[in-house]
Protein backbone atom coordinates (compact mmCIF):
# COMPACT_ATOMS: atom_id res chain seq x y z
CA UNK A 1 73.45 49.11 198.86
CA UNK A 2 74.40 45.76 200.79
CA UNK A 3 76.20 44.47 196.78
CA UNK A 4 78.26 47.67 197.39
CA UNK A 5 79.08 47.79 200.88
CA UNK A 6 80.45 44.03 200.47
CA UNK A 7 82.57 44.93 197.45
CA UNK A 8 84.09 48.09 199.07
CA UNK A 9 84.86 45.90 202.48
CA UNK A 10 86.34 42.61 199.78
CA UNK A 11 88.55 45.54 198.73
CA UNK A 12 90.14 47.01 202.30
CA UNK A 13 90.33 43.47 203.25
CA UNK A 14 92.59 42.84 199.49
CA UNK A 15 94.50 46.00 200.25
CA UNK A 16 95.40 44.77 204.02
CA UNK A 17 96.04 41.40 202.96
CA UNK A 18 98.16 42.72 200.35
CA UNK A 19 100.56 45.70 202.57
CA UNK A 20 101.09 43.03 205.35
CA UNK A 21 102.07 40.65 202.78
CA UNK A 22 104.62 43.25 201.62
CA UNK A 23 105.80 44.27 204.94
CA UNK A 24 106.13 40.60 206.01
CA UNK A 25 108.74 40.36 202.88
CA UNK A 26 110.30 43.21 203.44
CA UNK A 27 111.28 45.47 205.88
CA UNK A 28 112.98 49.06 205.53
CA UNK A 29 116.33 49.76 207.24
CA UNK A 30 117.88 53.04 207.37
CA UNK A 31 119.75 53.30 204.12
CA UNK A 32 117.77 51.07 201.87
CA UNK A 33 117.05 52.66 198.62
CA UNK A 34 113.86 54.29 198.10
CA UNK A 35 112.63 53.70 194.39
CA UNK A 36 114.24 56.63 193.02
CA UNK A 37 117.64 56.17 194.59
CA UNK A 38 120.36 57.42 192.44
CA UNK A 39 122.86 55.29 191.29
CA UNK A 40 125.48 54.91 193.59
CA UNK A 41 123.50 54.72 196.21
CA UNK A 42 123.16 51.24 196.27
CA UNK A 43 125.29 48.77 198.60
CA UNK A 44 128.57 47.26 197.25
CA UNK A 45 129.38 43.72 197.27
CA UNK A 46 130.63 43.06 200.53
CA UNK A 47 128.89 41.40 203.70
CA UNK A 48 129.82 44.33 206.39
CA UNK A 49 130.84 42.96 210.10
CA UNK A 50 130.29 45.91 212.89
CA UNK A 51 132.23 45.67 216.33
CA UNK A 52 132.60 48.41 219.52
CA UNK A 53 135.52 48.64 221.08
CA UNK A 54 137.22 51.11 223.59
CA UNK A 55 140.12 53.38 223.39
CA UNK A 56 141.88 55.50 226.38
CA UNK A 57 143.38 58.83 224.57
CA UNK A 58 146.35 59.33 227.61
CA UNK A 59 146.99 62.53 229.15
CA UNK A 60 144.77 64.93 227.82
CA UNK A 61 143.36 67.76 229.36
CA UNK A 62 140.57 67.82 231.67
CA UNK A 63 139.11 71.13 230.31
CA UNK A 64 135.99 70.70 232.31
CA UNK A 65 138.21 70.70 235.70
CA UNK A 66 140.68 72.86 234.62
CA UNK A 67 141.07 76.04 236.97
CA UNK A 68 142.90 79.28 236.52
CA UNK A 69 144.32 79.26 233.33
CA UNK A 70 146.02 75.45 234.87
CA UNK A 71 145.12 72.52 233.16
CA UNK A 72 143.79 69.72 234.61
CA UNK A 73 145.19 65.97 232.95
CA UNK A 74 143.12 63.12 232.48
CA UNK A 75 142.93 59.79 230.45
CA UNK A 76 140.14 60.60 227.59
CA UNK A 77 138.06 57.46 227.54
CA UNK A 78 136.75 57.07 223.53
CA UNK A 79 133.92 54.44 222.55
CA UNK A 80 134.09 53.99 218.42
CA UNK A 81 132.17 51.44 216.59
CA UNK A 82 133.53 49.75 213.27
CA UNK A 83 131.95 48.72 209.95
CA UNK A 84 134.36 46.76 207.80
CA UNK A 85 134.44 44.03 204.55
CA UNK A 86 133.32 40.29 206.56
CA UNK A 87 133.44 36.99 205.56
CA UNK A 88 130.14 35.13 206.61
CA UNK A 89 129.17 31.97 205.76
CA UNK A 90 126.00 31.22 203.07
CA UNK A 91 123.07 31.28 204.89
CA UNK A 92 123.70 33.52 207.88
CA UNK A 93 121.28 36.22 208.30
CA UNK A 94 123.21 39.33 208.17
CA UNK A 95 121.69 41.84 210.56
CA UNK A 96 122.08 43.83 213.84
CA UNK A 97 120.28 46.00 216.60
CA UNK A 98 121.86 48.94 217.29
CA UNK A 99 121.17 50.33 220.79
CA UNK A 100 120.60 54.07 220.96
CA UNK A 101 118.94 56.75 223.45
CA UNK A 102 117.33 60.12 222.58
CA UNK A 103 117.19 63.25 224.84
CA UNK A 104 120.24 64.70 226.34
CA UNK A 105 122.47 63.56 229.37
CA UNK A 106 118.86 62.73 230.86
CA UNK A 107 119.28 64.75 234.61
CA UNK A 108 118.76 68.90 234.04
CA UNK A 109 117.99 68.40 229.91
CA UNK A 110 115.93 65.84 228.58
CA UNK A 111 114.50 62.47 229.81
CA UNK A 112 116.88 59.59 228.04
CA UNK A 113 114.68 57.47 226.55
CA UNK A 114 116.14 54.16 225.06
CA UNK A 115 115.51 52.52 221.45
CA UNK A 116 116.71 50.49 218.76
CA UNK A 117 116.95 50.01 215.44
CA UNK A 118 118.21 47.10 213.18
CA UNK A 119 121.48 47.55 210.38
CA UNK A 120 122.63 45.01 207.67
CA UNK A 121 125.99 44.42 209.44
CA UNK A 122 126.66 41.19 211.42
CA UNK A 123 127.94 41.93 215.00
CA UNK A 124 131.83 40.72 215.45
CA UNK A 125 132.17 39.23 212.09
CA UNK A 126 135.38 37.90 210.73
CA UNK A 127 137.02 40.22 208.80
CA UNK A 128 138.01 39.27 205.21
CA UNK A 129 141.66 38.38 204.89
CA UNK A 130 144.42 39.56 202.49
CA UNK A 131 142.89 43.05 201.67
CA UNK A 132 143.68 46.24 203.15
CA UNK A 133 141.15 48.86 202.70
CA UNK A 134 140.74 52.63 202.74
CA UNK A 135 140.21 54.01 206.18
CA UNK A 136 137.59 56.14 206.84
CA UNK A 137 136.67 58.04 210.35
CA UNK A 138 133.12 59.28 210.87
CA UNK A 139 132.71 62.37 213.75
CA UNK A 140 128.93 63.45 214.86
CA UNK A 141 127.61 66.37 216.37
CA UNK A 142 126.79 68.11 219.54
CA UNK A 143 124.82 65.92 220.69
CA UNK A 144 124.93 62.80 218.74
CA UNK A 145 126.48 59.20 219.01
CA UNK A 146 128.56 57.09 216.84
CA UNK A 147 125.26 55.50 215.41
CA UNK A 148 123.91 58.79 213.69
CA UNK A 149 124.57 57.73 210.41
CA UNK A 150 124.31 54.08 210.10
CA UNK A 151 122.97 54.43 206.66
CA UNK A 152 126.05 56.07 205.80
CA UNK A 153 128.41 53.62 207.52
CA UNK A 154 127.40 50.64 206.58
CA UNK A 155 126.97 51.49 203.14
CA UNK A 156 130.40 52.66 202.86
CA UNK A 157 131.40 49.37 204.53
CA UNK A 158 129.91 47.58 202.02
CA UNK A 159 131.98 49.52 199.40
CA UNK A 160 135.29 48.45 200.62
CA UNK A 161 136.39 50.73 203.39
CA UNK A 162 136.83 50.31 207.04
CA UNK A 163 134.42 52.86 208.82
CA UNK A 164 134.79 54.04 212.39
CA UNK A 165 132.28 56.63 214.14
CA UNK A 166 133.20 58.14 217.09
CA UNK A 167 131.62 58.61 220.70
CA UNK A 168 132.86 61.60 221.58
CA UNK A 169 132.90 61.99 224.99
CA UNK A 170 131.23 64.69 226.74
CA UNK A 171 129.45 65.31 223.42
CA UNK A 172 126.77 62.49 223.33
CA UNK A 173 123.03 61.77 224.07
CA UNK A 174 124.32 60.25 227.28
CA UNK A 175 127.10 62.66 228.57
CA UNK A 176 126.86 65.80 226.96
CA UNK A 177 128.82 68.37 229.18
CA UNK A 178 130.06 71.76 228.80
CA UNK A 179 131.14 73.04 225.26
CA UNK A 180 134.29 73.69 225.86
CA UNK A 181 135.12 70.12 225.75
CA UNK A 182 133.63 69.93 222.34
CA UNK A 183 135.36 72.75 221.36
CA UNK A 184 138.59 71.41 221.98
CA UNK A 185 138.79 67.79 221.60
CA UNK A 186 137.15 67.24 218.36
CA UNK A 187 139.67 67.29 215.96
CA UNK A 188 141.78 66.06 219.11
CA UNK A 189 140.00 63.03 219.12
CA UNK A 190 139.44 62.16 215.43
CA UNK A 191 143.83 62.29 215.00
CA UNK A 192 144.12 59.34 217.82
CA UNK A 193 141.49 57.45 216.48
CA UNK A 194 143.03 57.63 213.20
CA UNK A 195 146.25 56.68 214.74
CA UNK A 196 144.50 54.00 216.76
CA UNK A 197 143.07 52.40 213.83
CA UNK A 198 146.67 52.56 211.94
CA UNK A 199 148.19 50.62 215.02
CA UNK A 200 145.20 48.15 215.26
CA UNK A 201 144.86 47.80 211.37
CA UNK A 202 148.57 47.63 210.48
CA UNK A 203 150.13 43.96 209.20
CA UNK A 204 151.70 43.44 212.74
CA UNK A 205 149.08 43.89 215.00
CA UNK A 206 147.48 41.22 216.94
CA UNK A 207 144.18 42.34 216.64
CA UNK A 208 141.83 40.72 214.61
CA UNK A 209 141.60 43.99 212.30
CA UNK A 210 145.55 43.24 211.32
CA UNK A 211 146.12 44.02 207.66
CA UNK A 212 142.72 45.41 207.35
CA UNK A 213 143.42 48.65 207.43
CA UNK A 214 145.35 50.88 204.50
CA UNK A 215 145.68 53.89 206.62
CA UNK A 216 147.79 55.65 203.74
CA UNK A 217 144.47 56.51 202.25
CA UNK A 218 142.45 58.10 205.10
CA UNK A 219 139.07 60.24 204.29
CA UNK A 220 137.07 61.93 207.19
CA UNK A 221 133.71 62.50 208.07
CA UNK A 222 131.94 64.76 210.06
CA UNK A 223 129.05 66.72 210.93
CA UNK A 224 128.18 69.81 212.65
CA UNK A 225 130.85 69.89 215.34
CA UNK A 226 131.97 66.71 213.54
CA UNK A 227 132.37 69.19 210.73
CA UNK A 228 134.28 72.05 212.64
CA UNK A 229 136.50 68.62 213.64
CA UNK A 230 137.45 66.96 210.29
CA UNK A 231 137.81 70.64 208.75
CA UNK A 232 140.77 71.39 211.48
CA UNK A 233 142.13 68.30 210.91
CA UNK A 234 142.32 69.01 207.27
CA UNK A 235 144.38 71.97 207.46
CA UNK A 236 141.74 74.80 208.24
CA UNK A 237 143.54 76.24 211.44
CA UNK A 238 140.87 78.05 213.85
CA UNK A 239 141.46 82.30 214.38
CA UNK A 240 143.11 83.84 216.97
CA UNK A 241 139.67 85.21 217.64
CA UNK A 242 138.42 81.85 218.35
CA UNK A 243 141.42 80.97 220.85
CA UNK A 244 140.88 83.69 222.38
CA UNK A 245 137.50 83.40 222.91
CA UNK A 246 137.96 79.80 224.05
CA UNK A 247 140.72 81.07 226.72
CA UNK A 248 137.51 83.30 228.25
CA UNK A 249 134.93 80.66 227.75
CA UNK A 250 137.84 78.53 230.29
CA UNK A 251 139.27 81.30 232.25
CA UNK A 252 142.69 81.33 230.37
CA UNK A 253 143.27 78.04 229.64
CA UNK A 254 145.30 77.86 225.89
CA UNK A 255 145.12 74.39 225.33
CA UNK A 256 143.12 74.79 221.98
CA UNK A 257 146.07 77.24 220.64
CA UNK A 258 148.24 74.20 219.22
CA UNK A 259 144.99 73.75 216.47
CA UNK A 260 145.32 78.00 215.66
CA UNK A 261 146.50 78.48 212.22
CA UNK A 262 148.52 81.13 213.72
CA UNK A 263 150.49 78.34 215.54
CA UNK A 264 153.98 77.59 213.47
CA UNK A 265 153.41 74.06 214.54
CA UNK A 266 150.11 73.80 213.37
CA UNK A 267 150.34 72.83 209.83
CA UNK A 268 153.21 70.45 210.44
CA UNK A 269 150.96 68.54 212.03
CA UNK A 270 148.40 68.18 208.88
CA UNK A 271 148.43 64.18 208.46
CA UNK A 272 149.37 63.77 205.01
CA UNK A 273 147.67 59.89 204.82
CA UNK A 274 144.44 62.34 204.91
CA UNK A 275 143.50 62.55 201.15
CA UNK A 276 139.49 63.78 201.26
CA UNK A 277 137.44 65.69 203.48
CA UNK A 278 133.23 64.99 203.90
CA UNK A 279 132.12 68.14 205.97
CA UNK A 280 128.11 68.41 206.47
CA UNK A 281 126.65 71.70 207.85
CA UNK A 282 130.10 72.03 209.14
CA UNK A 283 129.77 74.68 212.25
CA UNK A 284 131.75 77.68 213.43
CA UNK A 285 132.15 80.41 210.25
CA UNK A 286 129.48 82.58 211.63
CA UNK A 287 131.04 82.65 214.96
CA UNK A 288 134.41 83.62 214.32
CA UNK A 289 136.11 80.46 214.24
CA UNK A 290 137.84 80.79 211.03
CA UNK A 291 139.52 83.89 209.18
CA UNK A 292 140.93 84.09 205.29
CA UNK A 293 144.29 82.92 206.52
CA UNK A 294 143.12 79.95 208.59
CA UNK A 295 140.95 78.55 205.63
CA UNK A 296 143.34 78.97 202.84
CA UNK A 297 145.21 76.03 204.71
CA UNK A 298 142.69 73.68 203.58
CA UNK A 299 144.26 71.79 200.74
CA UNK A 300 142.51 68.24 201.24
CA UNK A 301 139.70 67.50 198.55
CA UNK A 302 136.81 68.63 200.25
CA UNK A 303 132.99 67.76 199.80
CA UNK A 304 130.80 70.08 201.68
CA UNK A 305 126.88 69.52 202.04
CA UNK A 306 124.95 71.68 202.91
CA UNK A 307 120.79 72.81 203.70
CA UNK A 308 119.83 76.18 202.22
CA UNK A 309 118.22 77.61 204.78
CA UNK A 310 120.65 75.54 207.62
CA UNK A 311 119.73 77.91 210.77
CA UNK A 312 122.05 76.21 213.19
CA UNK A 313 125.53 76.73 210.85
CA UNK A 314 124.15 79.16 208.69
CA UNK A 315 124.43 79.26 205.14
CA UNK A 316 125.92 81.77 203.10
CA UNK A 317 127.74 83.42 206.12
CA UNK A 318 128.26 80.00 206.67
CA UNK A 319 128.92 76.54 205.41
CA UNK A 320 129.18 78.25 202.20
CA UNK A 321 131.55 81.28 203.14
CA UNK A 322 133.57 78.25 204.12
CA UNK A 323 133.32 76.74 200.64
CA UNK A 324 134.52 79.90 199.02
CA UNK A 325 137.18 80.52 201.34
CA UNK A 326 138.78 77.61 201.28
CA UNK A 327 140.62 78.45 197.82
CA UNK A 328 143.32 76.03 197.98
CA UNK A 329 141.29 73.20 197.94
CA UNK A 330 139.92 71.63 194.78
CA UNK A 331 136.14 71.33 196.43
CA UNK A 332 132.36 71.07 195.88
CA UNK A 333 129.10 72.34 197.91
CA UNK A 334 126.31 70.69 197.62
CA UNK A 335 123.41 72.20 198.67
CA UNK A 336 119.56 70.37 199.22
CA UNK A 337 117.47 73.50 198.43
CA UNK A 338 115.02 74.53 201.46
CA UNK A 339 116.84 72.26 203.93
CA UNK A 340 117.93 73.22 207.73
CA UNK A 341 120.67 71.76 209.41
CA UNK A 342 119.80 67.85 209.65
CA UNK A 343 121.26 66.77 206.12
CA UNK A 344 123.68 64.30 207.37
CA UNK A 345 121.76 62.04 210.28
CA UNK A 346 119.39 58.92 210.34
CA UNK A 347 116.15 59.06 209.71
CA UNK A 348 113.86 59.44 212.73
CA UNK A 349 113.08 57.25 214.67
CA UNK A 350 109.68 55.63 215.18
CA UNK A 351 109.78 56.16 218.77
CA UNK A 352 110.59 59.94 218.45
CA UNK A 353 106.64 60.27 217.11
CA UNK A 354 105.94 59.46 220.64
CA UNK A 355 102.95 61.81 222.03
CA UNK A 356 104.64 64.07 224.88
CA UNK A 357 108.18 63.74 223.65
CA UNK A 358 109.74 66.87 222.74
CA UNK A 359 109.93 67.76 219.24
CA UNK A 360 113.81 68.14 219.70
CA UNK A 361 113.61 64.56 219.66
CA UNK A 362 112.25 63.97 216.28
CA UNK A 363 113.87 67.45 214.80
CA UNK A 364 117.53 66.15 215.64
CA UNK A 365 116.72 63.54 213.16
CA UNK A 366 114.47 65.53 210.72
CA UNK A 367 114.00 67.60 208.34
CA UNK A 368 111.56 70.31 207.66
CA UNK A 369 111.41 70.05 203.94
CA UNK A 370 113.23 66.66 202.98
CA UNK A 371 112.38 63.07 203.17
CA UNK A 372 114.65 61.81 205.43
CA UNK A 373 115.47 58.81 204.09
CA UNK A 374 115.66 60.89 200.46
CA UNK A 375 118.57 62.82 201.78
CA UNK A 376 120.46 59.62 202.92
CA UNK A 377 120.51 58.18 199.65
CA UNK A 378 121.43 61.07 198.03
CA UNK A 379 124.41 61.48 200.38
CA UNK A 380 125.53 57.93 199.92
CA UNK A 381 125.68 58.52 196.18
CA UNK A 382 127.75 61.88 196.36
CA UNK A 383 130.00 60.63 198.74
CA UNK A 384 130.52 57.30 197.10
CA UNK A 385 131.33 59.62 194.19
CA UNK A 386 133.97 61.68 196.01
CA UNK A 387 135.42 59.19 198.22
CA UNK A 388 136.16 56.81 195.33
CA UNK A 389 137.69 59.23 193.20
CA UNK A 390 140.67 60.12 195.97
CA UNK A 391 141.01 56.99 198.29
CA UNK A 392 140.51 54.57 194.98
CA UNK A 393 141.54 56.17 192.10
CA UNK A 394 137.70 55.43 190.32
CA UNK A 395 136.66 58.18 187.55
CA UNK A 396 133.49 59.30 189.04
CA UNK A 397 133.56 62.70 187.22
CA UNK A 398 130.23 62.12 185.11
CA UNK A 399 128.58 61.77 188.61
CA UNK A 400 130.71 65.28 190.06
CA UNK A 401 130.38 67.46 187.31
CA UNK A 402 126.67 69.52 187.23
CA UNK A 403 125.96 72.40 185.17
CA UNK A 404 125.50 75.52 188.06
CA UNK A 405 121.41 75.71 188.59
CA UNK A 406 120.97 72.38 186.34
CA UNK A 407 116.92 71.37 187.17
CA UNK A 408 116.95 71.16 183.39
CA UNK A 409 117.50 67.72 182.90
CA UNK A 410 118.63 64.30 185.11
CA UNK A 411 121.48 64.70 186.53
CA UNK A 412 124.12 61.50 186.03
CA UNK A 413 123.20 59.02 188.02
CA UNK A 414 119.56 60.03 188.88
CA UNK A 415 116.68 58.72 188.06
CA UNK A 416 114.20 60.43 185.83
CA UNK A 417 112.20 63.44 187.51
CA UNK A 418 114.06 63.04 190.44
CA UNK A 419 117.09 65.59 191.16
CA UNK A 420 115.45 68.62 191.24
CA UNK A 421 115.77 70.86 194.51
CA UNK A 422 119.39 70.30 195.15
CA UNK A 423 122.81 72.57 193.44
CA UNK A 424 125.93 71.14 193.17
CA UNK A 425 129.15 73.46 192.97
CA UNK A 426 132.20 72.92 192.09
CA UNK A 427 135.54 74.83 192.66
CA UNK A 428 139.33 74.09 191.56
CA UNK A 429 142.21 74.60 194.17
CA UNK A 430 144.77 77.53 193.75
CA UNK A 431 147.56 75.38 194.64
């Protein structure tokens, strides 16, 4: 009995010795493959540099102190962060702690409570010279932060785009305020920082991202609101219903009428350096916010993903009513079988397992169904797929084109066994 209780305790003490070993060597970071990754998953072949700056959007309106059916004007303060192509020396250990809070605005919701996590970007790191690269422009959700999807930004970084995620103001962990505000200044807000980035970016700026940026080919992000954001700015005008639904939400105010398909001005203002659109659990369809006319003036590529059973967006009166209505666009849904609404954000985080937090903490990470981190890689693959095809020109069709209800073998890309419980659609554009 003593021979066996001394080999059984040799063993623990092996397998201890051994998983502390192997956590000593390696750590995960959000976006790291997990062993069955799919292909394009993995991280390009450029160092990524991260900085924060701050932009001032001028003379906006003030929705949230707007009386009467008068607007209210105010400078819109914007924080963004930015992933881009670095040159750092041999040797230099490339990683950074992002600073993030959970819980909401912290007085009447929930409690902020602050955290970090680390990236594989290196905090105000040259940018590499000569290049200019795609630009891409990442939008969150109600509430989120620019640092939601890390895993997606830096990997796209790595790739050869510049990346820039949004603080949306009034929409954040920190400050989120009325909807209205949402409502209105999302696809607001993701035009200027597009146009921001063009100014900073372009070959005769002083800043230090001059000639970085190849704002000609422009793809945007978003998710949830982010979604109902990068979707407007694509060329799917909101309803009438949903203006006028906004004017009583405001008491008359009409300031979100200039994004109305309705509006003759509207779809002038489509920005043709746009040429893809990433939408996940994009929000609004089962409210009323767009009508057959209003989505038919999507044109952009669009790549829609999307959980089965998303309960905050909805689904087939949903994200994918949007898919099918949007016939002008050449598109593709894809769907992660028995997934809610979470299909686009970090994992959680380890402090959201906290005893006493609310589960709202760790659910506006997770998902019911999916690993987490599972998800993120399969996004990163999907949208390395679709973004290369129309901002580089790469021929990523093998990786785009699945058979409808195809568990029946690997899909491209995928390892063996592993891309069941997912669909991917596809649909051509009528014009």
């Amino acid at each position: 009995m003593k021979v066996r209780f001394t080999l059984a305790f040799s063993l623990v003490c092996l397998m201890f010795f051994y998983t502390g070993a192997l956590t000593a060597q390696y750590e995960f970071v959000y976006g790291d493959p997990l062993p069955d990754a799919p292909e394009l998953s993995a991280r390009g072949e450029h160092t990524v540099g991260v900085r924060t700056i701050n932009l001032v959007h001028k003379d906006q309106v003030d929705i949230l102190n707007s009386k009467g059916g008068k607007d209210a004007m105010y400078d819109r303060p914007l924080t963004v962060e930015i992933w881009y192509p670095a040159d750092v020396p041999a040797g230099t250990e490339v990683s950074v702690n992002y600073e993030e809070v959970m819980g909401t605005r912290g007085d009447t919701l929930r409690p902020l409570v602050p955290f970090s996590f680390k990236g594989r970007a290196l905090r105000d790191a040259t940018p590499k010279s000569g290049t200019a690269f795609p630009l891409i422009v990442v939008s969150h959700g109600y509430v989120g932060s620019r640092y939601l999807m890390t895993y997606l930004t830096e990997n796209l970084a790595s790739k050869g785009y510049v990346v820039v995620s949004i603080d949306h103001t009034d929409s954040t962990f920190k400050d989120a305020n009325a909807f209205p505000s949402t409502l209105l200044n999302r696809a607001k807000d993701i035009k200027f920082v597009i146009n921001e980035m063009a100014r900073l970016g372009g070959s005769d700026s002083k800043d230090q991202l001059a000639g970085l940026v190849d704002d000609e080919n422009t793809g945007i992000v978003g998710y949830s609101m982010g979604g109902y954001g990068v979707l407007n700015v694509g060329g799917a005008g909101y309803s009438d219903g949903a203006a006028a639904f906004f004017g009583q939400m405001t008491g008359g105010s009409t300031a979100i009428a200039s994004l109305a398909a309705s509006n003759p001005e509207y779809q002038n203002s489509i920005d043709p350096r746009i040429k893809a659109v990433v939408a996940f659990a994009p929000w609004g369809m089962a409210r009323g916010v767009w009508d057959a006319e209003g989505l038919k003036g999507l044109k952009k590529p669009t790549l829609f993903i999307a959980g089965s059973q998303d309960d905050i967006s909805g689904y087939e009166d949903g994200i994918k009513a949007i898919y099918k209505g949007a016939v002008n666009a050449d598109r593709y849904l894809l769907t992660y079988k028995n997934a809610r609404h979470n299909v686009a954000p970090n994992p959680p985080p380890v402090e959201s397992l906290a005893p006493g937090l609310h589960i709202d903490e760790y659910y506006r990470y997770a998902d019911s169904t999916w690993d987490q981190r599972k998800i993120n890689n399969i996004n990163q693959h999907f949208v390395t797929a679709f973004l290369g095809t129309h901002l580089k020109g790469d021929d990523n069709s093998e990786y785009l084109t699945i058979p409808e209800n195809s568990n029946e073998k690997d899909w491209p890309g995928f390892k063996p066994r592993s891309s069941t419980g997912m669909e991917l659609l596809k649909a051509d554009g009528l014009e």
